[in-house]
Structure formats: structure tokens, C-alpha cells
Protein backbone atom coordinates (compact mmCIF):
# COMPACT_ATOMS: atom_id res chain seq x y z
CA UNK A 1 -19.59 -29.68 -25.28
CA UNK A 2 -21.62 -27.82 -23.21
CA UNK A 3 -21.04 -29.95 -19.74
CA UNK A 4 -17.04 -30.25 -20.61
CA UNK A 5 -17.56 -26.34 -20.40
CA UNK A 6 -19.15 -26.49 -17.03
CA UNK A 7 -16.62 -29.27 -15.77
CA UNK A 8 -13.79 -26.85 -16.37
CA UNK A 9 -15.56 -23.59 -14.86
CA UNK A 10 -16.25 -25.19 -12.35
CA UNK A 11 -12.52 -26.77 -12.12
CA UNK A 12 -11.23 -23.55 -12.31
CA UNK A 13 -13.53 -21.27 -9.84
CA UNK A 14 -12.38 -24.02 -7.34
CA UNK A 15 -9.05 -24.09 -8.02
CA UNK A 16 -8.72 -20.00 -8.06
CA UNK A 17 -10.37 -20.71 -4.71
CA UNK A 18 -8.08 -22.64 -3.14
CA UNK A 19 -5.13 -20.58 -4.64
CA UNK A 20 -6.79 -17.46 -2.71
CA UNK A 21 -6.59 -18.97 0.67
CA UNK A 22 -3.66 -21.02 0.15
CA UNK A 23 -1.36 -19.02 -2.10
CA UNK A 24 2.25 -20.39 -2.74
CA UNK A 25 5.08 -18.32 -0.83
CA UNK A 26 7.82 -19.49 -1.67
CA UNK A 27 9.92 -21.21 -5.47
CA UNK A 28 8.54 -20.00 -8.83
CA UNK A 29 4.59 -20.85 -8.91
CA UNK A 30 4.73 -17.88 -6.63
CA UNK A 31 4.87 -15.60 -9.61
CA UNK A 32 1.74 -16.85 -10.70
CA UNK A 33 -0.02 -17.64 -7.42
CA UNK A 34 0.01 -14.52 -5.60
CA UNK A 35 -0.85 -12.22 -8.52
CA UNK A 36 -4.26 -14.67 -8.50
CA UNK A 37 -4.50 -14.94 -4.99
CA UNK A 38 -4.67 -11.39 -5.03
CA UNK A 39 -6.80 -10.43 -7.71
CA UNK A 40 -9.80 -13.33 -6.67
CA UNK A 41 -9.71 -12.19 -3.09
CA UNK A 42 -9.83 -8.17 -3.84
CA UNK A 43 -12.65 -8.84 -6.84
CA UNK A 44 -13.98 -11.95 -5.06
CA UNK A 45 -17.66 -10.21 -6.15
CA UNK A 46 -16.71 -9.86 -9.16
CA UNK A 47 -15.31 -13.43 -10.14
CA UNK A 48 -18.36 -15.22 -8.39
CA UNK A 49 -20.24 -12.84 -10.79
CA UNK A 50 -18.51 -14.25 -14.14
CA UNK A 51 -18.62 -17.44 -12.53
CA UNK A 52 -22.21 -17.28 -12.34
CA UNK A 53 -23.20 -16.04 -15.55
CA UNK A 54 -21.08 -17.85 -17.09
CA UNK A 55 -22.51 -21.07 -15.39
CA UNK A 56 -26.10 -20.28 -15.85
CA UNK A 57 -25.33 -19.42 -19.54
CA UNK A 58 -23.87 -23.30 -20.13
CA UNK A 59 -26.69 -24.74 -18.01
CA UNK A 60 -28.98 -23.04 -20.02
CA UNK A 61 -27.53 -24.69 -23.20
CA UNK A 62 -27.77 -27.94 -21.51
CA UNK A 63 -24.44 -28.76 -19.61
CA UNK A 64 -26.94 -30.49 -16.99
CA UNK A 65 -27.67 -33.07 -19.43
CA UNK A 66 -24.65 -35.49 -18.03
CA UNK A 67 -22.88 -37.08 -15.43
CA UNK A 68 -19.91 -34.19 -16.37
CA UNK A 69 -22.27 -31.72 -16.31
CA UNK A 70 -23.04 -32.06 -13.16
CA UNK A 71 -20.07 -32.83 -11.76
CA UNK A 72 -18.82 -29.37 -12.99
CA UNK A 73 -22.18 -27.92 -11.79
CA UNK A 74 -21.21 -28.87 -8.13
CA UNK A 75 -17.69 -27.53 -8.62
CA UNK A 76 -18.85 -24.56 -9.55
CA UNK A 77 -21.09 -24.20 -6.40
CA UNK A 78 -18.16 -24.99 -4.22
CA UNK A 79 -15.53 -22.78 -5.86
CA UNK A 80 -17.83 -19.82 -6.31
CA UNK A 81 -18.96 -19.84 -2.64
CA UNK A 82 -15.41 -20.60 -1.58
CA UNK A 83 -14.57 -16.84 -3.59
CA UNK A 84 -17.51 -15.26 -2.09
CA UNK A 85 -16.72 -15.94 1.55
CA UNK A 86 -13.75 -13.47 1.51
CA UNK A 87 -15.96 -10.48 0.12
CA UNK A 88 -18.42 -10.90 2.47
CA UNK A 89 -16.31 -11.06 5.45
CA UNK A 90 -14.40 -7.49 4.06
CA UNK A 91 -18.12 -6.17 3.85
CA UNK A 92 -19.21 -7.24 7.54
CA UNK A 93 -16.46 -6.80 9.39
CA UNK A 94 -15.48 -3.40 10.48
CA UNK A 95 -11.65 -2.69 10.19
CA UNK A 96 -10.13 -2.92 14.09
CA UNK A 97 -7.31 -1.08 14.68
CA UNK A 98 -5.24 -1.11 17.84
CA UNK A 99 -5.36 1.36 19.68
CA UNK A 100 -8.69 2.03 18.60
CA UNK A 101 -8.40 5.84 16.93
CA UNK A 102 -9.59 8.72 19.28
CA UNK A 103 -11.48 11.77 17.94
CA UNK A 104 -13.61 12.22 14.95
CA UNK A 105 -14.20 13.98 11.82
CA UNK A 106 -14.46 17.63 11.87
CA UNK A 107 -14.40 18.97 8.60
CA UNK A 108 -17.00 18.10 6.14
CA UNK A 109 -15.91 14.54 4.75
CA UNK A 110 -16.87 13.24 1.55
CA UNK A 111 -17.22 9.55 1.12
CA UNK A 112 -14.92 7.23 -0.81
CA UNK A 113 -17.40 6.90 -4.10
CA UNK A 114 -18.86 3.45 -3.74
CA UNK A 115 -18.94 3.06 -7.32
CA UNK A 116 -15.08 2.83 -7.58
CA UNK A 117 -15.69 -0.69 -5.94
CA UNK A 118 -17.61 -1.78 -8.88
CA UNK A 119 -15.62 -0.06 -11.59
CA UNK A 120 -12.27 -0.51 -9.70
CA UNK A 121 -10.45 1.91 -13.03
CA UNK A 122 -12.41 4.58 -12.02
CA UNK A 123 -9.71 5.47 -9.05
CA UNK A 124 -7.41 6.57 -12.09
CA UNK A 125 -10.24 8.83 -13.43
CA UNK A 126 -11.24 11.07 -11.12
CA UNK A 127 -13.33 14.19 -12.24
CA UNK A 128 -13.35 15.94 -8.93
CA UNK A 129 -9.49 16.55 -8.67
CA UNK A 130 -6.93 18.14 -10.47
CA UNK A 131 -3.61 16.24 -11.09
CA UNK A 132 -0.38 17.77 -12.34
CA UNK A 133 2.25 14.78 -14.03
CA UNK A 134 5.27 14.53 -14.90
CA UNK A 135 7.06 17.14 -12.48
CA UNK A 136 10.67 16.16 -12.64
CA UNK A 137 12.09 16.52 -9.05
CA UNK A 138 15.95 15.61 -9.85
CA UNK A 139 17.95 14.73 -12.34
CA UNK A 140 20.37 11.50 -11.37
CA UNK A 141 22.55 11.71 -14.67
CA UNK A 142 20.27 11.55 -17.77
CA UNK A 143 17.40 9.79 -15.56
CA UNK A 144 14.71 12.57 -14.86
CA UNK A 145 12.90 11.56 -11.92
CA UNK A 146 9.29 12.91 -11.79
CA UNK A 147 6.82 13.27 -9.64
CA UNK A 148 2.54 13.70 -9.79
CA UNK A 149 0.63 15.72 -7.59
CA UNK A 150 -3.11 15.19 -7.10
CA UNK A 151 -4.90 18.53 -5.81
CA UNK A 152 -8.69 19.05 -4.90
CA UNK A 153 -11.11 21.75 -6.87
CA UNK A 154 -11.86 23.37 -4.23
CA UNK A 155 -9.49 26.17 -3.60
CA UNK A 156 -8.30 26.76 0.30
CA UNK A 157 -7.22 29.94 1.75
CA UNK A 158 -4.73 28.27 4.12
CA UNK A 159 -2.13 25.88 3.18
CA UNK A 160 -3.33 21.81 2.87
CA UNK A 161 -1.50 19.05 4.22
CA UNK A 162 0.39 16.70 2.17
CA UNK A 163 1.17 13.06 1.75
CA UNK A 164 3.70 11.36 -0.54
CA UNK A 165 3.21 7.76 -1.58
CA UNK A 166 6.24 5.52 -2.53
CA UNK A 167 5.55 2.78 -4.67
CA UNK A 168 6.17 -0.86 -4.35
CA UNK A 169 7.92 -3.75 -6.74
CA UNK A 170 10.33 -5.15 -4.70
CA UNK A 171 13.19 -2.28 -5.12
CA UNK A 172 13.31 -3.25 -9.11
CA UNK A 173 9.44 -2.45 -10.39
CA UNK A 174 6.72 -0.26 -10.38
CA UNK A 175 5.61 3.47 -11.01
CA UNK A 176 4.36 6.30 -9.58
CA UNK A 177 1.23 5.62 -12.11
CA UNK A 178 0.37 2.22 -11.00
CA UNK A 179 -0.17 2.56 -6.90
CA UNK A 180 -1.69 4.44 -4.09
CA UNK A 181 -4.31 6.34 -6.44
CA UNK A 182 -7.43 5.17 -3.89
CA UNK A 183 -5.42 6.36 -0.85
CA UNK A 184 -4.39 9.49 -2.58
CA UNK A 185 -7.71 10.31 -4.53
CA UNK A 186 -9.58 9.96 -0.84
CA UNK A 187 -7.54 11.91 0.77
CA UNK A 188 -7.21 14.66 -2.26
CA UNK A 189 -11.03 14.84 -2.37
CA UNK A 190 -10.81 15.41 1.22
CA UNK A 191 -8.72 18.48 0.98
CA UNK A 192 -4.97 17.12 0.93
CA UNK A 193 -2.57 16.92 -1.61
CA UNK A 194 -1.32 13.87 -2.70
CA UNK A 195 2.78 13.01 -4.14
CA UNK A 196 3.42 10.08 -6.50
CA UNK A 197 7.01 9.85 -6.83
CA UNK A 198 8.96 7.62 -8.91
CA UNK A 199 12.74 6.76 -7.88
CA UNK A 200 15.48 4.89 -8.91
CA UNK A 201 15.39 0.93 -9.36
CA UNK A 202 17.69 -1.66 -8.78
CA UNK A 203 19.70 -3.58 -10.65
CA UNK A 204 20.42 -0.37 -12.47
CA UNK A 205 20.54 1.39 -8.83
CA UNK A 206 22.14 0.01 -5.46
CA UNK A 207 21.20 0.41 -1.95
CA UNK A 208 20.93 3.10 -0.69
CA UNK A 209 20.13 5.43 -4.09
CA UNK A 210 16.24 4.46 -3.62
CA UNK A 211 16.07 5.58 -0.10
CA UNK A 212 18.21 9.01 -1.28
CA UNK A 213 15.58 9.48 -4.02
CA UNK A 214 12.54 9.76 -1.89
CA UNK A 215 14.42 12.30 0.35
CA UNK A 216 15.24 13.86 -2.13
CA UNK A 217 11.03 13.95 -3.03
CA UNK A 218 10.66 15.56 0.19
CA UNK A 219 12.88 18.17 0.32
CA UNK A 220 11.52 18.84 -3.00
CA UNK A 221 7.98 19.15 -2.11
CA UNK A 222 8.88 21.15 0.91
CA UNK A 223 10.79 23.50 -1.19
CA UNK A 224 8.19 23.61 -3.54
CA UNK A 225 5.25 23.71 -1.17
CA UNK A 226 4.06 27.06 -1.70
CA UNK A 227 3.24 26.07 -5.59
CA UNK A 228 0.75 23.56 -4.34
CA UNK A 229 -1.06 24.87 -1.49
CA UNK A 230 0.95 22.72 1.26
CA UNK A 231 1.73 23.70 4.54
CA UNK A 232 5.52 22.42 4.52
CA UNK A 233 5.25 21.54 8.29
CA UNK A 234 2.81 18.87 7.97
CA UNK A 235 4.07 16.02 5.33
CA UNK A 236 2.96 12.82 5.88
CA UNK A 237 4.31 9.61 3.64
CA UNK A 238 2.69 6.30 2.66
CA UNK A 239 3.70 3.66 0.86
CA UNK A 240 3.36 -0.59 -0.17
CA UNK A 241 5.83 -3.66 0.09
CA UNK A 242 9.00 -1.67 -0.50
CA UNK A 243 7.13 1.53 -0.19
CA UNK A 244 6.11 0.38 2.90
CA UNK A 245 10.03 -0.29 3.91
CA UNK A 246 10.91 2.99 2.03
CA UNK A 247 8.29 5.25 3.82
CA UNK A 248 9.27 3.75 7.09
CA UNK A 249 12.62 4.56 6.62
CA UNK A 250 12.37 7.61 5.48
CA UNK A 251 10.50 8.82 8.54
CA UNK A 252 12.54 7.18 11.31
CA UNK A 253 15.66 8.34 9.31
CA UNK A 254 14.57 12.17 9.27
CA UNK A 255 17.60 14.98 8.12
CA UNK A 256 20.11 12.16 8.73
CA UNK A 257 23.32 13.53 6.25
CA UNK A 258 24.26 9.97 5.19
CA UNK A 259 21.08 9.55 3.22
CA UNK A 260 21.07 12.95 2.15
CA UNK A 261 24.44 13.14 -0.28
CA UNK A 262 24.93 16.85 -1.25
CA UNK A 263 21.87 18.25 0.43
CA UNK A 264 22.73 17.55 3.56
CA UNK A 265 20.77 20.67 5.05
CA UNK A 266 17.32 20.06 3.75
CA UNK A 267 14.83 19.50 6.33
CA UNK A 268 13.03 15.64 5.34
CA UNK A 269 11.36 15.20 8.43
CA UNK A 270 7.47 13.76 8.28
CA UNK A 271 4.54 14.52 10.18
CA UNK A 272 3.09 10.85 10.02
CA UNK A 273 3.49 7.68 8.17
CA UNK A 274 1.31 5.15 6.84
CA UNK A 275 3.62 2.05 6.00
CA UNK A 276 1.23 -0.64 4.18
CA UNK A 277 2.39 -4.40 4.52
CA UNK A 278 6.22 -3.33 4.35
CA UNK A 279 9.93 -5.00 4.99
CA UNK A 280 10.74 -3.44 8.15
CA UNK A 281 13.93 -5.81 9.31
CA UNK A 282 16.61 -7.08 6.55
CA UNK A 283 18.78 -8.14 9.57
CA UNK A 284 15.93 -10.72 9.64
CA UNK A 285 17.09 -13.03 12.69
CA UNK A 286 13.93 -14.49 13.31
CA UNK A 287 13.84 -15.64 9.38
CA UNK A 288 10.77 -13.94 8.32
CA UNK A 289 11.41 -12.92 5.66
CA UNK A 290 11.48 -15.26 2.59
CA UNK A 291 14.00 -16.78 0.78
CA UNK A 292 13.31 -15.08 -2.35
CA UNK A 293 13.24 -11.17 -0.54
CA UNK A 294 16.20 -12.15 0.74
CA UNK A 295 17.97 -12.91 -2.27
CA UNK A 296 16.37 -10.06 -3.51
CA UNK A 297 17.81 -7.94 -1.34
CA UNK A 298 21.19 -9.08 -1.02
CA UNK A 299 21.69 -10.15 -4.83
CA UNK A 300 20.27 -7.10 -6.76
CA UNK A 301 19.32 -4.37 -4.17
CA UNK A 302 22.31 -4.19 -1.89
CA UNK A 303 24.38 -6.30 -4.45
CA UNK A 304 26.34 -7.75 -1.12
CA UNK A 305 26.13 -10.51 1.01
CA UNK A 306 24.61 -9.63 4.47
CA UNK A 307 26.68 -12.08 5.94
CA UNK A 308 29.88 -10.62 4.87
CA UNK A 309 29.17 -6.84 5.83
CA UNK A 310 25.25 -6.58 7.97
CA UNK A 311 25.97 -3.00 9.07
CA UNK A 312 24.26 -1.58 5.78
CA UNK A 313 21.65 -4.06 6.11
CA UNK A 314 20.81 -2.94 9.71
CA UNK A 315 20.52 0.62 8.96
CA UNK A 316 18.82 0.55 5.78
CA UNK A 317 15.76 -1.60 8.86
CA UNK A 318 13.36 0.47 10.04
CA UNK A 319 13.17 -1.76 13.08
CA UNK A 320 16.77 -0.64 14.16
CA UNK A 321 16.18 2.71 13.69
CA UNK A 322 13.44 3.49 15.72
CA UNK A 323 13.86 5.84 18.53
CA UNK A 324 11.51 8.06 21.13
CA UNK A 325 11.54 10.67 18.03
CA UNK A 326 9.59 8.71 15.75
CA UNK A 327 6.59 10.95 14.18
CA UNK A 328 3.42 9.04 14.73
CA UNK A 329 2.61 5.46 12.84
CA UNK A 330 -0.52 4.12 11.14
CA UNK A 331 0.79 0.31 10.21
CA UNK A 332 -1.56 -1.76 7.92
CA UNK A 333 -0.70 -5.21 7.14
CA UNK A 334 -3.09 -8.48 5.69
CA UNK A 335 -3.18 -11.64 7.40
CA UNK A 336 -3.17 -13.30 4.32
CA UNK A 337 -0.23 -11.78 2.99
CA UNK A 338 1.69 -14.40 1.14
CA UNK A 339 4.74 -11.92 -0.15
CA UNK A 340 5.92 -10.26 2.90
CA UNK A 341 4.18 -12.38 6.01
CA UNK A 342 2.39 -10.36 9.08
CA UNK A 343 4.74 -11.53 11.75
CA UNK A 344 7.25 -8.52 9.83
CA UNK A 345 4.68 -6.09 10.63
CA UNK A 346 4.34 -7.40 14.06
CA UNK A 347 7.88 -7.00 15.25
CA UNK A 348 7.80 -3.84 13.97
CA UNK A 349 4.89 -2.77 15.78
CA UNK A 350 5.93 -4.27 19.15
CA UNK A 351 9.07 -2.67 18.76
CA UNK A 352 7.65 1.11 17.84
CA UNK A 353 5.02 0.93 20.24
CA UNK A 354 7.61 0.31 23.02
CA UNK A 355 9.64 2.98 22.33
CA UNK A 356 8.44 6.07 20.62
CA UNK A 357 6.77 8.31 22.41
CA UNK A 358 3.86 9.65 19.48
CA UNK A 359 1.03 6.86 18.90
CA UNK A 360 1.49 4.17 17.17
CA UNK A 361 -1.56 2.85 15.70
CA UNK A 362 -2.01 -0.83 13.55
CA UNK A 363 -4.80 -3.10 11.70
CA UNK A 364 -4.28 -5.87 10.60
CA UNK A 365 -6.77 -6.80 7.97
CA UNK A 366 -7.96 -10.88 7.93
CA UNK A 367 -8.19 -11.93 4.60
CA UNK A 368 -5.75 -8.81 3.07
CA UNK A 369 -3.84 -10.41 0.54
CA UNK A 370 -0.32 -7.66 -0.94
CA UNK A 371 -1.04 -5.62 -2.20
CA UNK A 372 -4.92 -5.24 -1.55
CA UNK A 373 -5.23 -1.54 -1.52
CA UNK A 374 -4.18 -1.62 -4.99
CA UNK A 375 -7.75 -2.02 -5.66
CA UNK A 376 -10.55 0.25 -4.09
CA UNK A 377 -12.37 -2.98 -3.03
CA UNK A 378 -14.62 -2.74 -0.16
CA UNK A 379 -11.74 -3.90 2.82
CA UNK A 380 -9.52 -1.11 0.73
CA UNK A 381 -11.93 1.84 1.08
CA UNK A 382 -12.99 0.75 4.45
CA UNK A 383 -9.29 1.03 6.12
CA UNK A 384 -8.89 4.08 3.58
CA UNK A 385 -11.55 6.09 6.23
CA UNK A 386 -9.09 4.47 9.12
CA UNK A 387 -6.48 6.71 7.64
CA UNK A 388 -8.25 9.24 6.70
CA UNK A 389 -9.10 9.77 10.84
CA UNK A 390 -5.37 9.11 11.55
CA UNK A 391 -4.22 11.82 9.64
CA UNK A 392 -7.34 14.15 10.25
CA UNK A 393 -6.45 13.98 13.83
CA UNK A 394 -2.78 15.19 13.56
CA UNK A 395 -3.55 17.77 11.43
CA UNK A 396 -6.24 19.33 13.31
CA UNK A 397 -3.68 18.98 16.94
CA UNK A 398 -1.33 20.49 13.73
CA UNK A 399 -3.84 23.68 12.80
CA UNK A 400 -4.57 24.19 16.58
CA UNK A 401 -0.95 24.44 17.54
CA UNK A 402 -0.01 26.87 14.15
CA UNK A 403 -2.68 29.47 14.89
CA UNK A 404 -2.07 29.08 18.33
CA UNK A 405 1.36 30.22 17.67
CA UNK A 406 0.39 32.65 14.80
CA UNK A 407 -2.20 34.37 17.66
């Protein structure tokens, strides 16, 4: 009993394995793949770990004893040093972003706490910050959409910067309470204040009510600012997958009156955004995008064919509305990303870079699976301190120029 055990931990750590570096991308199995893919290549210490103890435990109740036995023995070897090889490259290889950042830290910094990376939950339970939930920003009929701000202790005598992170899940998913908490918490321990904002989903919502909502968010907080501590000049916005599409749009897109039905005047310009592994093109000429985002897209988001009528399509694309006013970038894409593919991020960049006049900064992160900064892994908090120095530059240039002008 014992080596059938082995045989089939060892079957599985390999096949886990190969699933990591060679995830589906496109039909159904993709459901299942990526979500495994992702988890084995962002815990990859972790698995090998069960994997281990679990193998030494049947070994030491005799799975060695037969031909199976062994054979699962070996597996096991191969599949748990296949897992490991991705966690070891995150913790070796420095994060390279292009351009690489100027300037330094110049407040006192405090450390993203390594022991998130072994108790990943601990992002969500943070003692050294203060979080407010449930704010309701807007009311779209009897939806309430709401909002959660995540402050430091320390008290400031000077307004803090903010950042507001949209959430991914493909236009139809997700919560403000599931994503961006390492990003946020970092950056909230570090003296900013952090915005999780829900908005509304498709099917129930079509294009372009999502991007509305998150306007909405930052007219809100801007509003609002004075209730939090922010300085209502400098907010920045983050955001994954179609956070990372949302985000982008929302900053390239900045008081424009057709997004902004029946507030019109409010000011929803950003200081900087962070766009993590995003759509940035549903135009998609090149076919980047995959079959199943496109149907996506077209079926339940947009509920239109983009053959029939592209213009909404093109200016709901970052990519075609870039111009020499774009605030400053940070893009962060995986190579490994099996959801929304690099080349996206790559067009986008090439494009940005070439035409807006503030920096444009990108890394792209070998072995990053969708999704990875989910998880504070150890590639998550190390391209967490990459931000952290984008957006600790522009706020210092930012602090300069307001007392400068206050003097």
C-alpha cells in the first residue's frame, strides 16, 4: 500500500510540474491548469515541502520495499526538483526593470515582513495598519458599491499619497477583498494609503459601466481625501488582468466626459499607474489575445461583435489611447503568463515608451505565472520594493514641487 502511495506522489508532484511550466492556454482544461500552474509556481517551496514529507513519511513505512516503490521514489525526485527550480530562480534573481529606476529611498522604509512568504494569509492580517471596509462610494440602483481603505498607525502631519487597486476576474469576478492586499499593505506600512474598490460586473453590467465605476472611485477618493489623510494631487492606481486593463484606462483616459456620465466635472486624473499583466489592446490585430478573452469580451463584456461596430472596442484599448499626456507607467508582466500572454504587455510598452513624454518603466518577471502577486511569494515582494521606488520617486519630485510652491 505503502509504494502505490509513493507511485502516485510521485505521479502527481511530476505532473503538477509539468503543468507549471507548460500550462494549457487555451479550451476548457484551462480552468483547471492555470489555477495549478499558478499556485505550484508561487508556493513552489511550499509543495516540494509536502512533497517531501510526505515522501519520507511513506518511505519510512516501507514504500522502498518494491519495484513501485521505487519507481514512485524517482518520480518524486524529478517532480519535486522540477517545482523547486522556479522558487529558486525568484530567490536569486534580482527583478530587472527597464529603464533601470533612478534615485533611492529617502524616507525610512520598512521591509515587506518576510514571514508573509511563509504564511502567505498573513497579508490579510496585518496588525500594523488600520483598515476601514465597507465605504460605499455610489449607489448604481440598489447595488451599493463600496470601497476599503488601508491606512498606516502612524499619524502624518501632511497629507499621504494614495493608490487605488482595481481588481481582476476577467470583467465578471472578483472583489475588492480578494487582490492587491501585499501591494497595498507594503505600501500602507510605508506611509500611503491604499483603495480597494469593487465595481460593477458583467453579464449583469456592459461595457463601459466598469470603466465608469472606477472613475467614479476616484473622484470619490479625491472628494473625500481630506477624511483619510491624502493629498488629492497625488493618486496613483494599480491593478491585475482586467485591473490591469481598467487601471490603464483609467489613467490614459483622465476627465474625459464620455466615461464620466453625470459628473462630467470631476477631476480623475492619476499621478502614476502600476498596470500588472493587463489587456491593453481589444482591437487585437496581431491576435494576441486568446480565443477565450476574446469571446469574453465581445460575448458578455461588450455584449457586441467587434467586427460589426470596433470603435467601442478601440477606445475602451489603452494602446489607442495613449498620448504625450500620459502620467508616468510602472508595467509588470510574467513570462509565463498563460491567461493574458507577455507579447500584450509588450506592445503596450513599445507603444507608451514612444510617445509619452513621463517615464515609462517595465519588468518582466521570468517564471511569473497571472496572477503571481496574488501571493506575497518571494518574486511578489521582491518587484513589490520595485514599486515601492517608482512611486517613492514621484512623490518626493511631488513634495518638492508642493512646498516649493507653498514657499
Amino acid at each position: 500500500m505503502a509504494s502505490v502511495l509513493l507511485l502516485t506522489l510521485g505521479a502527481l508532484s511530476l505532473v503538477l510540474a509539468v503543468n507549471s511550466y507548460w500550462p494549457r492556454t487555451t479550451g476548457r482544461g484551462i480552468a483547471v491548469s492555470w489555477p495549478l500552474a499558478w499556485l505550484v509556481t508561487e508556493l513552489a517551496l511550499h509543495f516540494a515541502s509536502v512533497f517531501v514529507i510526505a515522501g519520507a513519511l511513506l518511505v519510512w513505512n516501507g514504500a522502498l520495499g518494491s519495484p513501485t516503490g521505487l519507481a514512485g521514489a524517482l518520480l518524486l525526485v524529478a517532480g519535486t526538483a522540477l517545482i523547486l527550480i522556479p522558487g529558486i530562480r525568484a530567490i536569486i534573481m534580482p527583478v530587472t526593470v527597464v529603464p533601470p529606476l533612478p534615485g533611492r529611498f529617502v524616507e525610512e522604509r520598512h521591509r515587506y515582513p518576510r514571514s508573509h512568504v511563509l504564511l502567505p494569509f498573513l497579508a490579510w492580517w496585518r496588525r500594523d495598519l488600520v483598515r476601514h471596509h465597507g465605504i460605499t462610494y455610489h449607489r448604481a440602483g440598489k447595488l451599493r458599491l463600496k470601497l476599503d481603505v488601508t491606512m498606516p498607525k502612524k499619524e502624518y502631519a501632511a497629507p499621504r499619497p494614495a493608490i487605488i487597486n482595481v481588481h481582476g476576474g476577467g470583467w465578471t469576478t472578483g472583489s475588492r477583498k480578494e487582490q492587491g492586499m501585499p501591494l497595498l499593505g507594503h505600501l500602507a506600512a510605508n506611509g500611503w494609503v491604499g483603495v480597494n474598490i469593487d465595481y460593477r460586473l458583467s453579464p449583469r453590467a456592459t461595457w463601459p459601466d466598469h470603466i465608469v465605476d472606477v472613475k467614479r472611485a476616484i473622484a470619490y477618493i479625491r472628494d473625500h481625501a481630506a477624511d483619510f489623510g491624502i493629498d488629492p494631487e497625488f493618486i496613483a492606481i494599480t491593478g491585475g488582468s482586467a485591473g490591469g486593463h481598467l487601471s490603464a484606462l483609467a489613467a490614459l483616459t483622465a476627465n474625459d466626459p464620455a466615461l464620466q456620465p453625470g459628473f462630467e466635472d470631476a477631476d480623475t486624473s492619476i499621478a502614476a499607474c502600476v498596470p500588472f499583466y493587463g489587456v491593453y489592446d481589444f482591437i487585437d490585430d496581431e491576435r494576441v489575445l486568446s480565443r477565450g478573452v476574446r469571446w469574453l469580451v465581445q460575448r458578455i463584456v461588450f455584449k457586441k461583435r467587434r467586427s460589426a461596430d470596433p470603435e467601442p472596442f478601440r477606445a475602451a484599448s489603452p494602446v489607442h489611447r495613449i498620448t504625450t499626456g500620459a502620467p508616468p507607467f510602472f508595467v509588470v508582466h510574467g513570462v509565463n503568463d498563460s491567461l493574458i500572454t507577455v507579447d500584450e504587455a509588450r506592445r503596450f510598452v513599445r507603444k507608451l515608451s514612444t510617445t509619452s513624454t513621463q517615464p515609462v518603466y517595465y519588468a518582466e518577471l521570468p517564471g511569473g505565472q497571472h496572477a503571481f502577486d496574488m501571493i506575497p511569494s518571494v518574486r511578489t515582494i521582491r518587484i513589490l520594493d520595485s514599486v515601492h521606488l517608482f512611486l517613492d520617486n514621484l512623490w518626493r519630485i511631488h513634495v518638492e514641487n508642493r512646498d516649493h510652491r507653498a514657499a
